[in-house]
N, C-alpha and C. Protein backbone atom coordinates (compact mmCIF):
# COMPACT_ATOMS: atom_id res chain seq x y z
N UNK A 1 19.49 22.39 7.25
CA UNK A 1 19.46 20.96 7.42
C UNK A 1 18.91 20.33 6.13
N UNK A 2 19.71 19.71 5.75
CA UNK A 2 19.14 18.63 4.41
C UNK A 2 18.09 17.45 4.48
N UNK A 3 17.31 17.72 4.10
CA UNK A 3 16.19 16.47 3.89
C UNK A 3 16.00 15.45 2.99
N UNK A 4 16.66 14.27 3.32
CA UNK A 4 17.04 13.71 1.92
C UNK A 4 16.27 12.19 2.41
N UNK A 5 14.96 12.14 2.75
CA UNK A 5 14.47 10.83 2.95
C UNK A 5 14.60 9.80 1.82
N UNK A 6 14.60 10.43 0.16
CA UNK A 6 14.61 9.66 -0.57
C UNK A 6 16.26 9.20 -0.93
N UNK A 7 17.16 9.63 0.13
CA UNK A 7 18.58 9.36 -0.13
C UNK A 7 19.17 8.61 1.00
N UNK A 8 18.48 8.57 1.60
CA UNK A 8 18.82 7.73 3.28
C UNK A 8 18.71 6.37 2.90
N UNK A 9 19.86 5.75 3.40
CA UNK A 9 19.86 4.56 2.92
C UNK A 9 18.62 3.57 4.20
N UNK A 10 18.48 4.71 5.63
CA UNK A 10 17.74 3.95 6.38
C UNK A 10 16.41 4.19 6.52
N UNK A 11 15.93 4.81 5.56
CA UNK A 11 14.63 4.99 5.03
C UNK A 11 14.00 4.63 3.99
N UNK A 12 14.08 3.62 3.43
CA UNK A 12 13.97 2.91 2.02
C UNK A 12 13.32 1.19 1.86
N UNK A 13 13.50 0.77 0.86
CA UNK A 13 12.82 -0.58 0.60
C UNK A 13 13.71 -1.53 0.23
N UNK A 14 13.90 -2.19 0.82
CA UNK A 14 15.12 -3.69 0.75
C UNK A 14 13.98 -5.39 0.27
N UNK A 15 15.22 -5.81 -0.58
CA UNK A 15 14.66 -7.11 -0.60
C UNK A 15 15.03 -8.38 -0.04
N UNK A 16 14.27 -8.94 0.38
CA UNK A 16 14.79 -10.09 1.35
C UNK A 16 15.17 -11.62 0.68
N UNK A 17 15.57 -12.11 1.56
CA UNK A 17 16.21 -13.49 0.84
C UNK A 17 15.35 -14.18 -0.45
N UNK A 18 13.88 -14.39 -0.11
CA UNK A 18 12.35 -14.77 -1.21
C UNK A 18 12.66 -14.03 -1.76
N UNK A 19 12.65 -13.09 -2.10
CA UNK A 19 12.89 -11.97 -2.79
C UNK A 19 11.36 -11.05 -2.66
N UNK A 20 10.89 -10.93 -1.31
CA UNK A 20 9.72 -9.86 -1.19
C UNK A 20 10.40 -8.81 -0.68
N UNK A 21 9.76 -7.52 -0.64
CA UNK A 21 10.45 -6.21 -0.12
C UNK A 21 10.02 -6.26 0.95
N UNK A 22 10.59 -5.07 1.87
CA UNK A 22 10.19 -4.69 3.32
C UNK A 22 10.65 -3.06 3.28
N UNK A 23 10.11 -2.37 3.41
CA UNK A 23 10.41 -1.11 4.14
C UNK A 23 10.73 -0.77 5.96
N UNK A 24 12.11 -0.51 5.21
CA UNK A 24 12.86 0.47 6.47
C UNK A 24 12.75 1.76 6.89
N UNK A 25 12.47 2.07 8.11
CA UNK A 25 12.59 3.13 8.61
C UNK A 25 12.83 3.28 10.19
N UNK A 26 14.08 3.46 9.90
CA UNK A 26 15.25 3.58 11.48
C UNK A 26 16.05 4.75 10.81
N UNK A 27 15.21 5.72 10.63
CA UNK A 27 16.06 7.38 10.69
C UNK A 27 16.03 7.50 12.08
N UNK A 28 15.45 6.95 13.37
CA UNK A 28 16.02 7.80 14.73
C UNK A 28 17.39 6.95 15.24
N UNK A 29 18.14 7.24 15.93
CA UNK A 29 19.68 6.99 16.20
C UNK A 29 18.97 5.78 17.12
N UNK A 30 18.51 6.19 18.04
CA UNK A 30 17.75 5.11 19.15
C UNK A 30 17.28 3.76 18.07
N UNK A 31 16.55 3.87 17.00
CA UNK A 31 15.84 3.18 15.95
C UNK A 31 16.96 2.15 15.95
N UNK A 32 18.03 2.85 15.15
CA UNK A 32 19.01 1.99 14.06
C UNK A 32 20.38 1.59 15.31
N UNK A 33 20.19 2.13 16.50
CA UNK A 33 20.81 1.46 17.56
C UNK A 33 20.60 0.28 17.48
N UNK A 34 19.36 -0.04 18.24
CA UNK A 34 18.54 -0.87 18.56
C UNK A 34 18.26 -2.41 17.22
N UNK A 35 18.48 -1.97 16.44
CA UNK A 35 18.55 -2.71 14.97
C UNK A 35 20.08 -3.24 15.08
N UNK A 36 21.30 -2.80 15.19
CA UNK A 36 21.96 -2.80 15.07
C UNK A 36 22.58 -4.14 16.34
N UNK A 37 22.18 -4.28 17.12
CA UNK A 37 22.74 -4.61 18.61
C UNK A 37 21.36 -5.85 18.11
N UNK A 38 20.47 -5.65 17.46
CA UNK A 38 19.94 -7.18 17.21
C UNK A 38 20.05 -7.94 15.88
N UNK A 39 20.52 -7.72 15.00
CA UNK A 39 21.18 -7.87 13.85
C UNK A 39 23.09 -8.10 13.96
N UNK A 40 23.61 -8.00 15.26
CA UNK A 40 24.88 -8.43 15.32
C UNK A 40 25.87 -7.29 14.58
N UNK A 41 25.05 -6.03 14.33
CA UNK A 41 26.14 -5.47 13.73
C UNK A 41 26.51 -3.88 14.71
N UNK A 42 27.06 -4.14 15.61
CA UNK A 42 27.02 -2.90 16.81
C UNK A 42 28.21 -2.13 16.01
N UNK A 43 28.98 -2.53 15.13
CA UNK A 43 30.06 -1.79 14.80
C UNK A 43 29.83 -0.72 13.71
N UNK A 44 28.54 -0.59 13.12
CA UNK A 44 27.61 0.42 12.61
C UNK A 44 26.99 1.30 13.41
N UNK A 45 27.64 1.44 15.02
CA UNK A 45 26.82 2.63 15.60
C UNK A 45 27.33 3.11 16.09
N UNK A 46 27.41 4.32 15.86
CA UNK A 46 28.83 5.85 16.08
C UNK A 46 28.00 6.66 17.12
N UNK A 47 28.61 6.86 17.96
CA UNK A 47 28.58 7.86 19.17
C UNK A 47 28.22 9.25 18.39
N UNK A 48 28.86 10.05 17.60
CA UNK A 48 28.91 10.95 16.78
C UNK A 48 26.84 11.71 16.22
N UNK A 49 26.18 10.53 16.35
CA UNK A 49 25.23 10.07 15.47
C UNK A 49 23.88 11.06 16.34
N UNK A 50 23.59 12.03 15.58
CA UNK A 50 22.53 13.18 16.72
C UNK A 50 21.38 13.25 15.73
N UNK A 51 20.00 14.12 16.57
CA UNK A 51 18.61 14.11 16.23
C UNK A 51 18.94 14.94 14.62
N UNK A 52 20.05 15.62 14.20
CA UNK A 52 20.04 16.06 13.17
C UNK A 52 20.08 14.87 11.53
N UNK A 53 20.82 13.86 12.23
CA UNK A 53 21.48 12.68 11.58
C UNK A 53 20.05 12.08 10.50
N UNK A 54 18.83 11.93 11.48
CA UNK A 54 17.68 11.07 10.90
C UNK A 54 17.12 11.76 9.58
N UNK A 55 17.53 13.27 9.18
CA UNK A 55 17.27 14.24 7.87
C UNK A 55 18.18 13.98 7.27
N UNK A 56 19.22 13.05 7.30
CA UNK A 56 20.32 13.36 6.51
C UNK A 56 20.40 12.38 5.61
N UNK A 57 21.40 12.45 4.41
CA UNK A 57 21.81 11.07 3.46
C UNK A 57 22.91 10.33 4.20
N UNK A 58 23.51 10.71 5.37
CA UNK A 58 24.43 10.00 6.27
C UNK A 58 25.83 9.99 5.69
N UNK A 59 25.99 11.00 4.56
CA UNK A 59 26.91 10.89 4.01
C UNK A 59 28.15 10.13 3.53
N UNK A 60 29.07 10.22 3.91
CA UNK A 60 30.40 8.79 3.31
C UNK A 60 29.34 7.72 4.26
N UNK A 61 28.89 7.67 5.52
CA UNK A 61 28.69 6.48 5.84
C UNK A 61 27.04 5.79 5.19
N UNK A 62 26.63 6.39 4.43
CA UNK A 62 25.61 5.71 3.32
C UNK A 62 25.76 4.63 2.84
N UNK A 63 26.82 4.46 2.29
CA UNK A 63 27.04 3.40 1.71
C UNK A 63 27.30 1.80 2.52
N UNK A 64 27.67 2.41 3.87
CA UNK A 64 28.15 1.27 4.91
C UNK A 64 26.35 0.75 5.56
N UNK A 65 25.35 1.80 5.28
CA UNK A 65 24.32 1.77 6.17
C UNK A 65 23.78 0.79 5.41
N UNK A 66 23.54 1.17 3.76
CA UNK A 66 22.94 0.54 2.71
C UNK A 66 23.33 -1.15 2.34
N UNK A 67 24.79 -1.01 3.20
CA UNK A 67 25.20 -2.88 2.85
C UNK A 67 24.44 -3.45 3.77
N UNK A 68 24.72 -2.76 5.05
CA UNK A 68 24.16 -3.56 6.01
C UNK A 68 22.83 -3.91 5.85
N UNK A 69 22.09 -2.91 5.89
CA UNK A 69 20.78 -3.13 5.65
C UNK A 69 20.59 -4.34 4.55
N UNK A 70 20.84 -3.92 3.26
CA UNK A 70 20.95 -4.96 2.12
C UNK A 70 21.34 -6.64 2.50
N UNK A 71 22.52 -6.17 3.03
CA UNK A 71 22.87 -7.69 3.72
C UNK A 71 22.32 -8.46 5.27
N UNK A 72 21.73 -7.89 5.55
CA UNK A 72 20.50 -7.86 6.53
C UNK A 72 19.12 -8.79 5.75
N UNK A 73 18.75 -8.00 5.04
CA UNK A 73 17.46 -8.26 4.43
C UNK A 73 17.46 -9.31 3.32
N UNK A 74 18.86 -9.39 2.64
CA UNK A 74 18.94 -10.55 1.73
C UNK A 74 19.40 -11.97 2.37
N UNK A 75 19.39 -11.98 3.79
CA UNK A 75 19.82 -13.41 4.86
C UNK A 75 18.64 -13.91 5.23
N UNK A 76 17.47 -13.06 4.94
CA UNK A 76 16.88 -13.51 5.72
C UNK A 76 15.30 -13.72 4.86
N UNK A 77 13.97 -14.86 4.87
CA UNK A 77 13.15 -14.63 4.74
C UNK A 77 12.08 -13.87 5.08
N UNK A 78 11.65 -13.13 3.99
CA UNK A 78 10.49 -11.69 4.83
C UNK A 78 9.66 -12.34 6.16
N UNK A 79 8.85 -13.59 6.44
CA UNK A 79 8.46 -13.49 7.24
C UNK A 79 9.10 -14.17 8.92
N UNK A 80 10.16 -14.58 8.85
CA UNK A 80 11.05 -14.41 10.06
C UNK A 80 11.62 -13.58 10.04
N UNK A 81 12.11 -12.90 9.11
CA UNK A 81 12.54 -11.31 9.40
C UNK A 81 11.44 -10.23 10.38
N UNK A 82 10.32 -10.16 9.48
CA UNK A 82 9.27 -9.17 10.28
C UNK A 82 8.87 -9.86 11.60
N UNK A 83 8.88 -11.22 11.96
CA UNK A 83 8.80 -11.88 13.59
C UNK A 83 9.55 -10.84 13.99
N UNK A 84 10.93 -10.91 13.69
CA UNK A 84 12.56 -10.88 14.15
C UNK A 84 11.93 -8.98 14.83
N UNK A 85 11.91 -8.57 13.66
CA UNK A 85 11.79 -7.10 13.96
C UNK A 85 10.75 -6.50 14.34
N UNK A 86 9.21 -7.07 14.19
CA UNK A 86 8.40 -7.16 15.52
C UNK A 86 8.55 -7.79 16.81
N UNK A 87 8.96 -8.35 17.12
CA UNK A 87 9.76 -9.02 18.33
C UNK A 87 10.37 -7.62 19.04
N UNK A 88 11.35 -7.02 18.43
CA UNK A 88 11.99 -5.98 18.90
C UNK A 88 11.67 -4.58 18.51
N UNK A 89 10.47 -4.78 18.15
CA UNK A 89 9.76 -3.63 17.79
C UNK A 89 10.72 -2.40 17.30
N UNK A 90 10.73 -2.92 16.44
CA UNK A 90 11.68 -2.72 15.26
C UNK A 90 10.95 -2.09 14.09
N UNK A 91 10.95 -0.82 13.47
CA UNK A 91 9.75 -0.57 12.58
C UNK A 91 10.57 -0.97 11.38
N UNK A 92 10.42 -1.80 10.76
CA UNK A 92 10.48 -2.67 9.26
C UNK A 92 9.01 -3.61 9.07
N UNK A 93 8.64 -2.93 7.94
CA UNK A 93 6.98 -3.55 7.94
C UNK A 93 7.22 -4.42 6.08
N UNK A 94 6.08 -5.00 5.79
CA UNK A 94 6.73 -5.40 4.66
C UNK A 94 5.24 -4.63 3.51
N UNK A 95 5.95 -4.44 2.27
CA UNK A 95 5.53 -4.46 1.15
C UNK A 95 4.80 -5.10 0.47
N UNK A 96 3.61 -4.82 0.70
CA UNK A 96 2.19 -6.51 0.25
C UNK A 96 2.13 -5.59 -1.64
N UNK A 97 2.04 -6.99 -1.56
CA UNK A 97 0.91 -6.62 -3.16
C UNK A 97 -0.27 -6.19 -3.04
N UNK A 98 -1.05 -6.34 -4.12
CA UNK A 98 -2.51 -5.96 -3.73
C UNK A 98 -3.14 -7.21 -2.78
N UNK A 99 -2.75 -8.27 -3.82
CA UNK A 99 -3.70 -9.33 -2.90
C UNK A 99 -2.91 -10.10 -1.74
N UNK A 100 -1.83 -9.58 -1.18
CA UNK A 100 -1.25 -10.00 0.03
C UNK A 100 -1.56 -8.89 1.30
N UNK A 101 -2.11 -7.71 0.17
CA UNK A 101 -2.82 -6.45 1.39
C UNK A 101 -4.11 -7.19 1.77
N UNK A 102 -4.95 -7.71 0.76
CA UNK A 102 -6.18 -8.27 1.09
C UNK A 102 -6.19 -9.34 2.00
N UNK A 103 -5.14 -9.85 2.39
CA UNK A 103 -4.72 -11.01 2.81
C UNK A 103 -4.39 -10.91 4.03
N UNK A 104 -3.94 -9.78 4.73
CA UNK A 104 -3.80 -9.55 6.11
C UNK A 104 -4.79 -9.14 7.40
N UNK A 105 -4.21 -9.64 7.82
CA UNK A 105 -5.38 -9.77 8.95
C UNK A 105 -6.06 -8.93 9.81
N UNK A 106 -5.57 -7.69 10.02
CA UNK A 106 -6.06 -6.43 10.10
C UNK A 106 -6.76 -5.94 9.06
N UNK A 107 -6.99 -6.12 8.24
CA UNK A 107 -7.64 -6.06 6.92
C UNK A 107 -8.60 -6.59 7.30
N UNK A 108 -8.94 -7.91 7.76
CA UNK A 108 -10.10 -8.56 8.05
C UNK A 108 -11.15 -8.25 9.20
N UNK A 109 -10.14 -7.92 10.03
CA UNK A 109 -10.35 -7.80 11.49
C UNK A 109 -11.46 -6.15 11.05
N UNK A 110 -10.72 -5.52 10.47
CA UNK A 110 -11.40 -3.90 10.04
C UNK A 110 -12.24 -3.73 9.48
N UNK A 111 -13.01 -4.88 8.43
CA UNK A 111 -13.79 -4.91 7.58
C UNK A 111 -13.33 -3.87 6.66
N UNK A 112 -11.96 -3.65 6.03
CA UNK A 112 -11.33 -2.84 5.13
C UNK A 112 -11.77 -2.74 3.71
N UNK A 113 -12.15 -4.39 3.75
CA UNK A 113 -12.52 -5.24 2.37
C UNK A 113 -14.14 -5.10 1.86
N UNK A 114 -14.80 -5.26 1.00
CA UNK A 114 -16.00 -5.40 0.74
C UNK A 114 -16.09 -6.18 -0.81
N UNK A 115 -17.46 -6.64 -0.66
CA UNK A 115 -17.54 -7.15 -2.41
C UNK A 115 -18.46 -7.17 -2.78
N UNK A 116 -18.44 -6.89 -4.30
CA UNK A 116 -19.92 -6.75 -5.28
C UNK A 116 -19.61 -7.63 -5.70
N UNK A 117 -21.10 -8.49 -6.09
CA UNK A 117 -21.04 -9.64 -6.85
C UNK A 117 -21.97 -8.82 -8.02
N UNK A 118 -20.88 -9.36 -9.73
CA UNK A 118 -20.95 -8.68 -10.31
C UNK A 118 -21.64 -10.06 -11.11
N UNK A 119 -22.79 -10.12 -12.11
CA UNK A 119 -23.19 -11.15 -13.20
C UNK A 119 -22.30 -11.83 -13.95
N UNK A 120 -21.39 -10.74 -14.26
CA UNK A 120 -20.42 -10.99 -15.73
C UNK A 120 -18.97 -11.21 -14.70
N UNK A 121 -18.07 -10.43 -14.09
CA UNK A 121 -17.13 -10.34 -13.34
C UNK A 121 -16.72 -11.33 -12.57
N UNK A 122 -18.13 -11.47 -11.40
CA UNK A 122 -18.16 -12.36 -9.98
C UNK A 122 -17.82 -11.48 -9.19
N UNK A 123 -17.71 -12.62 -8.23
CA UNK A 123 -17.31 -11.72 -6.83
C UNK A 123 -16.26 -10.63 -6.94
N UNK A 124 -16.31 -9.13 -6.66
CA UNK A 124 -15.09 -8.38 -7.02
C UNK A 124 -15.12 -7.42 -6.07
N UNK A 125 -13.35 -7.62 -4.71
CA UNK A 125 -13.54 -7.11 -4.01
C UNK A 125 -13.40 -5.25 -4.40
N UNK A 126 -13.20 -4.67 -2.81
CA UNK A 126 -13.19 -3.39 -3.02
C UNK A 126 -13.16 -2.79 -1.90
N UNK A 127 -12.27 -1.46 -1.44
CA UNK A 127 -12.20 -1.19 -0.12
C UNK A 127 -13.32 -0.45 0.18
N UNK A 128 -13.31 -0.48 1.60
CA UNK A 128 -14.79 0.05 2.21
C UNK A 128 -14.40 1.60 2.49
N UNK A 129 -15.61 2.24 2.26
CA UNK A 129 -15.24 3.78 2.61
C UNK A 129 -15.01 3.89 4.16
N UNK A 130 -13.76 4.82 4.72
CA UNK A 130 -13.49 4.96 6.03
C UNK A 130 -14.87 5.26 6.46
N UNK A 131 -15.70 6.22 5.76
CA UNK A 131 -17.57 6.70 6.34
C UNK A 131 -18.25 5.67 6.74
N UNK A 132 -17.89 4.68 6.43
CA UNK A 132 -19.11 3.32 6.46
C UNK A 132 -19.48 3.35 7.92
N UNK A 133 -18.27 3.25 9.26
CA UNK A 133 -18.87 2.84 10.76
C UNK A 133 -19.21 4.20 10.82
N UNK A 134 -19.78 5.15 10.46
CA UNK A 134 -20.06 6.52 10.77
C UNK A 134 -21.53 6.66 9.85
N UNK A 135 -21.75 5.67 9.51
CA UNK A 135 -23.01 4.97 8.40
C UNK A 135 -23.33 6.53 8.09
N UNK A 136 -22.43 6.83 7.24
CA UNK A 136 -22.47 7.56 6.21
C UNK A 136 -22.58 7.03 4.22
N UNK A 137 -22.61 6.39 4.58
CA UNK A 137 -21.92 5.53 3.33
C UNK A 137 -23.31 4.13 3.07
N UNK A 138 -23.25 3.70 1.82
CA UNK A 138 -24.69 2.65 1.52
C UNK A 138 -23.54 1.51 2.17
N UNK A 139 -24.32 0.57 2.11
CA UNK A 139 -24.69 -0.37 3.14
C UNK A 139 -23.78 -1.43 2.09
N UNK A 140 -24.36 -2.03 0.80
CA UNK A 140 -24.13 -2.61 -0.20
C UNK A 140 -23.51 -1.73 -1.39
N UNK A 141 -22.71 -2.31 -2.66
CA UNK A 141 -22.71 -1.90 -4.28
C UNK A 141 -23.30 -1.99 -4.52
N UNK A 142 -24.04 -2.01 -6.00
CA UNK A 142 -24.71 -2.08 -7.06
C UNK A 142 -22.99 -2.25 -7.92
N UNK A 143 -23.03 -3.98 -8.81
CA UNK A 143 -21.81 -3.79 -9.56
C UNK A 143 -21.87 -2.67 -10.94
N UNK A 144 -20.94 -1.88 -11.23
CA UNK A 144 -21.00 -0.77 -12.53
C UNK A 144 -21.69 -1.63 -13.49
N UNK A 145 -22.13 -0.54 -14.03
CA UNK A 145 -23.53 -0.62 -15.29
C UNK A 145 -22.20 -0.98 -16.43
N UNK A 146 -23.31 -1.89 -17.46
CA UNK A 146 -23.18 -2.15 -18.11
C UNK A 146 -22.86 -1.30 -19.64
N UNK A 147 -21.82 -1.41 -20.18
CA UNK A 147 -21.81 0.33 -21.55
C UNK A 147 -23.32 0.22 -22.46
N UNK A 148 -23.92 0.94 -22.01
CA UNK A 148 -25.41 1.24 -22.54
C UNK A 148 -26.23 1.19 -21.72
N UNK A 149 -26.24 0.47 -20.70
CA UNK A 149 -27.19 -0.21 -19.55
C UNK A 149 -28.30 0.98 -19.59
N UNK A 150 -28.05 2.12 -18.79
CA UNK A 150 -29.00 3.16 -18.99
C UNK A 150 -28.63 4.82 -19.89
N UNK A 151 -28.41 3.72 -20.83
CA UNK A 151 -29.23 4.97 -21.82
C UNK A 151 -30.40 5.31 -21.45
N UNK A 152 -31.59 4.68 -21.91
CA UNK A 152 -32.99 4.95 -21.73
C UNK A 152 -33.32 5.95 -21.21
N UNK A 153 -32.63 6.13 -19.47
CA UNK A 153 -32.87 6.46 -18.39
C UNK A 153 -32.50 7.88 -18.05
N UNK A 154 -31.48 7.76 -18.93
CA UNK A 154 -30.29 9.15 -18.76
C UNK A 154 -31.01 9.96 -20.34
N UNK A 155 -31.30 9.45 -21.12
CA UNK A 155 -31.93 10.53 -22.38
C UNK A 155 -33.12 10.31 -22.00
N UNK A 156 -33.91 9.84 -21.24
CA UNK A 156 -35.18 10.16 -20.67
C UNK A 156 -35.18 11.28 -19.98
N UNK A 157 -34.13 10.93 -19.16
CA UNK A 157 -33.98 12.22 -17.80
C UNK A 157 -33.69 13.82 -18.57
N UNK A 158 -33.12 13.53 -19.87
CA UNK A 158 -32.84 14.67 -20.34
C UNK A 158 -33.82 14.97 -21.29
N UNK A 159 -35.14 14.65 -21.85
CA UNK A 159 -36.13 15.36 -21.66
C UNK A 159 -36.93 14.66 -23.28
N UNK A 160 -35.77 13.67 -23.73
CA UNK A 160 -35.85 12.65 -24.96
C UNK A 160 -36.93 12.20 -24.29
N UNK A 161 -38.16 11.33 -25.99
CA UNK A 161 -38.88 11.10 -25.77
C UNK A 161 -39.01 9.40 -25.88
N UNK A 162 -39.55 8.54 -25.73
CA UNK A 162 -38.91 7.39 -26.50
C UNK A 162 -38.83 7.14 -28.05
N UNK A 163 -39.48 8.01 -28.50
CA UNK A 163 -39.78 7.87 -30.17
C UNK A 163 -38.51 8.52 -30.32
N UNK A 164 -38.11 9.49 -30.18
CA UNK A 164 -36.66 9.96 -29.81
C UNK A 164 -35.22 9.30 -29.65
N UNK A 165 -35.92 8.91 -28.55
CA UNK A 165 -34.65 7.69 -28.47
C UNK A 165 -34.27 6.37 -29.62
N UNK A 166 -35.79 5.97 -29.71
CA UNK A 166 -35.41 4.80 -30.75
C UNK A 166 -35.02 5.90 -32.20
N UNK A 167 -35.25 6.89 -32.35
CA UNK A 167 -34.71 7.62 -33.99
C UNK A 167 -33.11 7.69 -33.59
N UNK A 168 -32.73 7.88 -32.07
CA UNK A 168 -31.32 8.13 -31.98
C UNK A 168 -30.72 6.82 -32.67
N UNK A 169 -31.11 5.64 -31.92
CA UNK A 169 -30.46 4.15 -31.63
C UNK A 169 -30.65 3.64 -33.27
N UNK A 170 -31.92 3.91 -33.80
CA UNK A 170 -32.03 3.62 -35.46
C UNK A 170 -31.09 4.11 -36.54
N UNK A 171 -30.45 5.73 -35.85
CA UNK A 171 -29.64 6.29 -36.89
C UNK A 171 -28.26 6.26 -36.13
N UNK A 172 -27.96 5.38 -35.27
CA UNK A 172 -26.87 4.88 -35.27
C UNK A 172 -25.59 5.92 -33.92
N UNK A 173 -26.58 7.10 -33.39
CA UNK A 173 -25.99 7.98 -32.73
C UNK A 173 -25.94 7.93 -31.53
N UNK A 174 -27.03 6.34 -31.27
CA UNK A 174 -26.70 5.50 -29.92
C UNK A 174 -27.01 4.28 -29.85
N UNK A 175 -25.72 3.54 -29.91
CA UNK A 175 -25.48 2.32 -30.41
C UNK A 175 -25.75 1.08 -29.43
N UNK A 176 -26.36 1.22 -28.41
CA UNK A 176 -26.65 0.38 -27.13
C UNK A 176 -27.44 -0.45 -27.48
């Protein structure tokens, strides 16, 4: 059996009318039935079509799967599309950017998000470790050190003395 998810035309990323993407995935026959009979296009669904079909590149009919889809997704704006196909629970989800991932609402709802407020930066988000509700994980950041910030601290720790340190920083072999 051939495994060709990256050749399936019904496993892939389409762009919609805005021009945002959405990812498809109706490799099960039941899936792309069901898509098919709500999208108006029932004449894309072959009796023929078995649990082997969803591994496949769908062969000569690839190209018929890939219009549809294409011409599917370019009629329509991403977010009445994803109503459309959540409605019918339909798995086509869409393609966020970074800050349209930050932007969703399960995101919020999860506390997915977190932020260091940085002196120089500002506010700068950052995802939360899955450990955190298992309070494994600190509580707050500390925003990243500054390039030099702790020298001192780190050639202290290594056994430098400060007279040491300032002969390093004087002869130029630590420039902080």
């Amino acid at each position: 059996m051939l495994q060709a998810f990256g050749g399936n035309p019904r496993y892939n990323v389409y762009v919609c009318k805005d021009g945002k993407p959405v990812a498809v995935s109706l490799l099960e026959a039941r899936q792309w039935k069901q898509f098919c009979e709500v999208i108006g296009r029932t004449d894309m669904i072959f009796a023929d079509e078995g649990p082997d079909s969803r591994l496949s590149d769908h062969g000569e009919r690839a190209a018929l799967f890939r219009a549809t889809i294409t011409d599917f997704c370019a009629s329509m704006d991403r977010a009445p599309l994803l109503a459309l196909m959540e409605e019918h629970q339909i798995p086509i989800a869409p393609v966020n950017t970074p800050d349209e991932a930050l932007q969703e609402p399960v995101v919020a709802a999860r506390g997915l998000v977190g932020y260091t407020d940085d002196p120089v930066e500002g506010r700068i988000p950052h995802l939360v470790s899955p450990y955190k509700r298992a309070g494994l994980t600190r509580e707050t950041h500390e925003p990243a050190p500054r390039l030099g910030e702790h020298d001192d601290a780190v050639l202290r720790d290594l056994g430098y003395s400060d007279a040491d340190i300032a002969r390093l920083k004087q002869s130029g072999v630590v420039t902080s």
